[in-house]
Protein backbone atom coordinates (compact mmCIF):
# COMPACT_ATOMS: atom_id res chain seq x y z
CA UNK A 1 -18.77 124.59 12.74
CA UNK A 2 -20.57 122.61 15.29
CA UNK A 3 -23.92 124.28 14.35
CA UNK A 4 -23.71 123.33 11.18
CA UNK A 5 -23.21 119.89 12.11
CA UNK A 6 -25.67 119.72 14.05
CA UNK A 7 -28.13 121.28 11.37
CA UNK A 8 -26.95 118.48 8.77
CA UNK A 9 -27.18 115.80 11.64
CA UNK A 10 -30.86 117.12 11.85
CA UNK A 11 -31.79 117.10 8.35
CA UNK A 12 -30.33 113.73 8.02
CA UNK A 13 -32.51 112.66 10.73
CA UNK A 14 -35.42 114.29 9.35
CA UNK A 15 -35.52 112.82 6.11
CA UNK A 16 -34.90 109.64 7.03
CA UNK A 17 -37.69 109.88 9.95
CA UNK A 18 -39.72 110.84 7.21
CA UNK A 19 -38.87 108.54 4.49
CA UNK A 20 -39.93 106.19 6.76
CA UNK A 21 -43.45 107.62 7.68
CA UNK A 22 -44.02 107.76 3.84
CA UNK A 23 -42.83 104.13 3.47
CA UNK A 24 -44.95 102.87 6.81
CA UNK A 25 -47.96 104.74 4.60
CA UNK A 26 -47.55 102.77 1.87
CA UNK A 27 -47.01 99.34 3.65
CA UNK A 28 -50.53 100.67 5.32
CA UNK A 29 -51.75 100.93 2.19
CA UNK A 30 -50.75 98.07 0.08
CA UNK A 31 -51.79 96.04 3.40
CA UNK A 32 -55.47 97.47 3.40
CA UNK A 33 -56.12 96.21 0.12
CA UNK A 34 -54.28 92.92 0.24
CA UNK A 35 -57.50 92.90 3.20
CA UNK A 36 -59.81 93.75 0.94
CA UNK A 37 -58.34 91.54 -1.31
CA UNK A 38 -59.03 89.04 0.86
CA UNK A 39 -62.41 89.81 1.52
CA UNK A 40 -63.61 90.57 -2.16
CA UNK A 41 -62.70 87.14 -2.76
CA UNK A 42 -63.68 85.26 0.21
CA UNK A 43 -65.54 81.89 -0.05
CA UNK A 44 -69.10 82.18 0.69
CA UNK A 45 -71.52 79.74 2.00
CA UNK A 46 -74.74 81.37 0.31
CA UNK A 47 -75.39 83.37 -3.08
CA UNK A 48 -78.42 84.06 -4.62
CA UNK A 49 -78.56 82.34 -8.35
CA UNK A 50 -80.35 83.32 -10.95
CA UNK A 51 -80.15 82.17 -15.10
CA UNK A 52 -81.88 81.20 -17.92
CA UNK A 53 -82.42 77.98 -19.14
CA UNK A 54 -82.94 77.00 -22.96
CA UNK A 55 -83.58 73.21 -23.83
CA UNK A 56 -83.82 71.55 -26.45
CA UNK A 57 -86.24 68.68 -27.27
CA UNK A 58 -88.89 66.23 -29.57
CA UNK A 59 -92.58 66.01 -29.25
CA UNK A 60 -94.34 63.10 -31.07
CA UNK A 61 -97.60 62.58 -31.86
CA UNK A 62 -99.08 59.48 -33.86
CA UNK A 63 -97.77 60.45 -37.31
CA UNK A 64 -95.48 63.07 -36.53
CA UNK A 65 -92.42 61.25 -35.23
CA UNK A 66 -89.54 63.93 -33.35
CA UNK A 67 -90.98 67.24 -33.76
CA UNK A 68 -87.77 70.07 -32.44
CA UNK A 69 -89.13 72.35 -29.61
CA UNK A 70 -87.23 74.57 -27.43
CA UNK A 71 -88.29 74.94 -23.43
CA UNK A 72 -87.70 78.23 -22.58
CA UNK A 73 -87.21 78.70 -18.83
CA UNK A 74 -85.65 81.13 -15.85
CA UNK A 75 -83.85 79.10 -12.48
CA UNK A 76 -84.27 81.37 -8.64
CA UNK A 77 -82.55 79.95 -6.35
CA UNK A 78 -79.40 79.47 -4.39
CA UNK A 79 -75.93 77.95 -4.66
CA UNK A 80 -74.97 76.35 -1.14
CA UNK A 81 -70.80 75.48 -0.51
CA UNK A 82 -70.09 75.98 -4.33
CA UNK A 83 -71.11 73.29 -5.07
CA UNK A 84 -75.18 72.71 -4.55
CA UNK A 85 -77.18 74.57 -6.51
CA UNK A 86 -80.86 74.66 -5.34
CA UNK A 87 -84.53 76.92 -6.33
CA UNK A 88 -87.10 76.83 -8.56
CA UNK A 89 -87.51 76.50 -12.57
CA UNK A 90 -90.12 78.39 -14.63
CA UNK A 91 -90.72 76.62 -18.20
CA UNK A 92 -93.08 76.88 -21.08
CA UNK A 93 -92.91 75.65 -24.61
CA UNK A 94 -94.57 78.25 -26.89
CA UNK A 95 -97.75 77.35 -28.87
CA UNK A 96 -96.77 74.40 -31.66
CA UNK A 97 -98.20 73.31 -34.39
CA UNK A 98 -98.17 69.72 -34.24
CA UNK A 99 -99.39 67.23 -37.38
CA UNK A 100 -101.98 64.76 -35.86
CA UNK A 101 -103.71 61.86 -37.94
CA UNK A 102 -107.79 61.96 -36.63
CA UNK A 103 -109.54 58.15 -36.25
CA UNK A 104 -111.01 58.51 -40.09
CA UNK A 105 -107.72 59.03 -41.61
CA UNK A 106 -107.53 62.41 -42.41
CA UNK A 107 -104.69 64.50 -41.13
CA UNK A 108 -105.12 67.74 -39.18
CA UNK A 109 -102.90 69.92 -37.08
CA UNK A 110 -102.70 69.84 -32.98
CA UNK A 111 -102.42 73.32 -31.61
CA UNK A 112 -100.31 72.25 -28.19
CA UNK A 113 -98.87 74.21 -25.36
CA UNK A 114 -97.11 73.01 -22.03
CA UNK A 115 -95.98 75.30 -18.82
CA UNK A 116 -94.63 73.55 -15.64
CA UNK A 117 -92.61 74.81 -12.38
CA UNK A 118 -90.15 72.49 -11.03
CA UNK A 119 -87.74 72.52 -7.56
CA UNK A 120 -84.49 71.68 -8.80
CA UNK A 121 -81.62 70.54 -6.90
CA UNK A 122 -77.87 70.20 -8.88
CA UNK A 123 -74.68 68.62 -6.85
CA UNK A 124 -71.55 69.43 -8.68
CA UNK A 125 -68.99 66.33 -8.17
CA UNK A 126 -66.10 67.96 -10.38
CA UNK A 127 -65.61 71.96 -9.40
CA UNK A 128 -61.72 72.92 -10.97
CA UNK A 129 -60.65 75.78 -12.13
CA UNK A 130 -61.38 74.57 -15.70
CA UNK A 131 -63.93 71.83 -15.33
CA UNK A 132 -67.74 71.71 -13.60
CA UNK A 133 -69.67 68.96 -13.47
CA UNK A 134 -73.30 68.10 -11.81
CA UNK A 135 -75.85 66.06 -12.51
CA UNK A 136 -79.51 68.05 -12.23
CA UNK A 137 -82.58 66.21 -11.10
CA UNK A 138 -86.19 67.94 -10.64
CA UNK A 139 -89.82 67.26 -10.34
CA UNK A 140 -92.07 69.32 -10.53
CA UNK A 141 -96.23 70.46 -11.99
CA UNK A 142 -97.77 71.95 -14.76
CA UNK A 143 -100.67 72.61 -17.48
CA UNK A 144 -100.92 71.16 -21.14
CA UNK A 145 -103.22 72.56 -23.76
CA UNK A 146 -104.13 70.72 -26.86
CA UNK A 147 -106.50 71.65 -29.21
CA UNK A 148 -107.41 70.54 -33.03
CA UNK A 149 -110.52 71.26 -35.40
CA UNK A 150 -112.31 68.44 -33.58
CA UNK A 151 -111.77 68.93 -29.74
CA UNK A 152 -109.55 70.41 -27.17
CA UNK A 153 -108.44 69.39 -23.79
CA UNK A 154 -106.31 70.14 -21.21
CA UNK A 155 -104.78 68.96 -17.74
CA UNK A 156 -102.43 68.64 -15.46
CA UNK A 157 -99.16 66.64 -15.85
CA UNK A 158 -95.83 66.21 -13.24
CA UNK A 159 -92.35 66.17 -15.30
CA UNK A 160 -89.30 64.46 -13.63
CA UNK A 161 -86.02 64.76 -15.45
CA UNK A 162 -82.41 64.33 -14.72
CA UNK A 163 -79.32 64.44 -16.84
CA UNK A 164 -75.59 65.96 -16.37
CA UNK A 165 -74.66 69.26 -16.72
CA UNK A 166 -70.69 70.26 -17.92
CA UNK A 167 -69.15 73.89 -18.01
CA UNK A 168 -66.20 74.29 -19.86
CA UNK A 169 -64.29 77.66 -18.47
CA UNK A 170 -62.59 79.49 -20.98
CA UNK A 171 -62.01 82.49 -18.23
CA UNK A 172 -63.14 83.44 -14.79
CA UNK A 173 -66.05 85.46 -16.34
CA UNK A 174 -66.78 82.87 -19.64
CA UNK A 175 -67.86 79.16 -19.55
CA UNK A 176 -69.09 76.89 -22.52
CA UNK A 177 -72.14 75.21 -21.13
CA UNK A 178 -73.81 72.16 -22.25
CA UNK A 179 -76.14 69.75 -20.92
CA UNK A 180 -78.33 66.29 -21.47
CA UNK A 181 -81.23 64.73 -19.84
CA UNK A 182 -84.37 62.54 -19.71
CA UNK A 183 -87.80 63.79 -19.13
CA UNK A 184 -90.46 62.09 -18.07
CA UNK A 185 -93.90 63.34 -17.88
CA UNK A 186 -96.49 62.07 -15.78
CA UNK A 187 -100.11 61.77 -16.14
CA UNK A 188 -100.58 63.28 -19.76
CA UNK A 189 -103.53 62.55 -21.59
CA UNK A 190 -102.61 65.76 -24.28
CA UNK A 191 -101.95 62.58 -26.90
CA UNK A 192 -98.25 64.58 -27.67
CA UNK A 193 -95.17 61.95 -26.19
CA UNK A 194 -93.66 63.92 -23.71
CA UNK A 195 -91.50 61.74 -22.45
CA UNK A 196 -87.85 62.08 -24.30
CA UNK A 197 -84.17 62.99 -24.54
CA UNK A 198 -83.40 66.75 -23.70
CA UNK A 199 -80.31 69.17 -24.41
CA UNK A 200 -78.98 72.32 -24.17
CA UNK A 201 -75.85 74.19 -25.11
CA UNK A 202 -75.07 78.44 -24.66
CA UNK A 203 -72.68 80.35 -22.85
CA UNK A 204 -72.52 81.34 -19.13
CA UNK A 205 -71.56 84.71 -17.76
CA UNK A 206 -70.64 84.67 -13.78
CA UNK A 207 -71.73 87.91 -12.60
CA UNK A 208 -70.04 87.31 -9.15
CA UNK A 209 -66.81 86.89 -10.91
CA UNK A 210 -66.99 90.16 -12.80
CA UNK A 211 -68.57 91.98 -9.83
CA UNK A 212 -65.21 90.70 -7.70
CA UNK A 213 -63.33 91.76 -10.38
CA UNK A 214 -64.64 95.25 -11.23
CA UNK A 215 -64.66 95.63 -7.04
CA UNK A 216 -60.79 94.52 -6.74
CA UNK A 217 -59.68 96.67 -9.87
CA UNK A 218 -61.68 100.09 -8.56
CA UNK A 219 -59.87 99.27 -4.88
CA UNK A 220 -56.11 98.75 -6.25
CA UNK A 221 -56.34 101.59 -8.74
CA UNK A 222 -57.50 103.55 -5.37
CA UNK A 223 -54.15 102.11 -3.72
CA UNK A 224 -52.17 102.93 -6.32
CA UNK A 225 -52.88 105.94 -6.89
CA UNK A 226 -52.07 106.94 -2.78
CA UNK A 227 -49.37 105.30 -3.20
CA UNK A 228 -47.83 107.72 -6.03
CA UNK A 229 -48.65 110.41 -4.46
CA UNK A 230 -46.92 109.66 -1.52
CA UNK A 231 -43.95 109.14 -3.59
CA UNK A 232 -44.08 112.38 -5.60
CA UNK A 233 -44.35 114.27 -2.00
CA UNK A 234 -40.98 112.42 -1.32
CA UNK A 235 -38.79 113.63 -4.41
């Protein structure tokens, strides 16, 4: 009688002892990813930035008053404590076809093209969870090219501009973007008015987001997954 006591006593003991391994296994488990968790999601001090720009804009020549050009661009550069945003900006409006009155009277087209590189710097005085705010400001150098059936010329010219810039986040991943500006362009002798009113409007995609995301979903489905296994080697 007392062995079999004893036997029970020890089974007892045993699955308790290991009911408990299991369950320190799991606590292991759940902890390791509440530290990568953790470190997934961290705050960082530094990332790399890269997007593309699209604005929107008028030229004007002396008969042709508000013609609609786009300035196609791409931004490298860095994003410092969240909320500075720092690099350089590659832009060029694509060949236009501008209407241009000559010194007799008669009208002709101006063939006209414009690429500059700026160094951009953006502070960002609302950051929420919904809401971003900066205002942009840049200066920077570039080439004109202007041509008609008479002459053409070209030359250098130095474009400041600063505006504000709002997102509008509809989800970690998804923001409505939109932004407005003044340009000023220095030095242009192209006889196109540079100097004007810019916007822009799109849709921004946070890569870092997703990437957390993606990373943090792969690392709990890992956990999980140990974590039922453990519990089908229990029952």
């Amino acid at each position: 009688m007392h062995f079999f006591r004893l036997c029970l006593v020890f089974v007892c003991l045993l699955a308790v002892t290991n009911a408990r391994a299991q369950q320190e296994r799991v606590d292991t488990l759940r902890a390791k990813l509440r530290e990568d968790s953790a470190r997934i999601y961290r705050f960082r001090k530094l990332m790399p930035l890269l997007s593309f720009d699209q604005r929107y804009t008028f030229l004007e020549t002396s008969i042709n008053d508000n013609t609609p050009v786009n300035f196609r661009g791409i931004k490298l550069g860095a994003t410092i404590m969240e909320r500075h945003r720092t690099g350089i900006g590659v832009y060029n409006v694509l060949q236009q076809r501008l209407h241009l009155r000559w010194v007799n009277g008669v009208n002709t087209n101006l063939n006209f093209d414009l690429r500059y590189i700026t160094v951009f710097y953006e502070y960002y005085f609302v950051y929420t969870k919904r809401w971003d705010v900066g205002i942009p400001f840049e200066i920077g150098a570039g080439r004109y090219g202007a041509s008609d059936t008479a002459s053409a010329r070209n030359g250098l010219v130095w474009p400041i501009g600063t505006g504000i810039d709002v997102h509008l986040k509809l989800h970690r991943w998804l923001a409505l973007t939109t932004m407005g500006g003044y340009r000023v362009v220095g030095n242009n002798n192209s006889g196109v008015k540079l100097n004007n009113w810019f916007y822009s409007f799109g849709v921004a995609i946070s890569t870092r987001h997703m990437l957390e995301d993606t990373r943090y979903f792969f690392k709990r489905k890992k956990c999980n997954r140990e974590v039922r296994r453990l519990q089908h080697q229990e029952r």
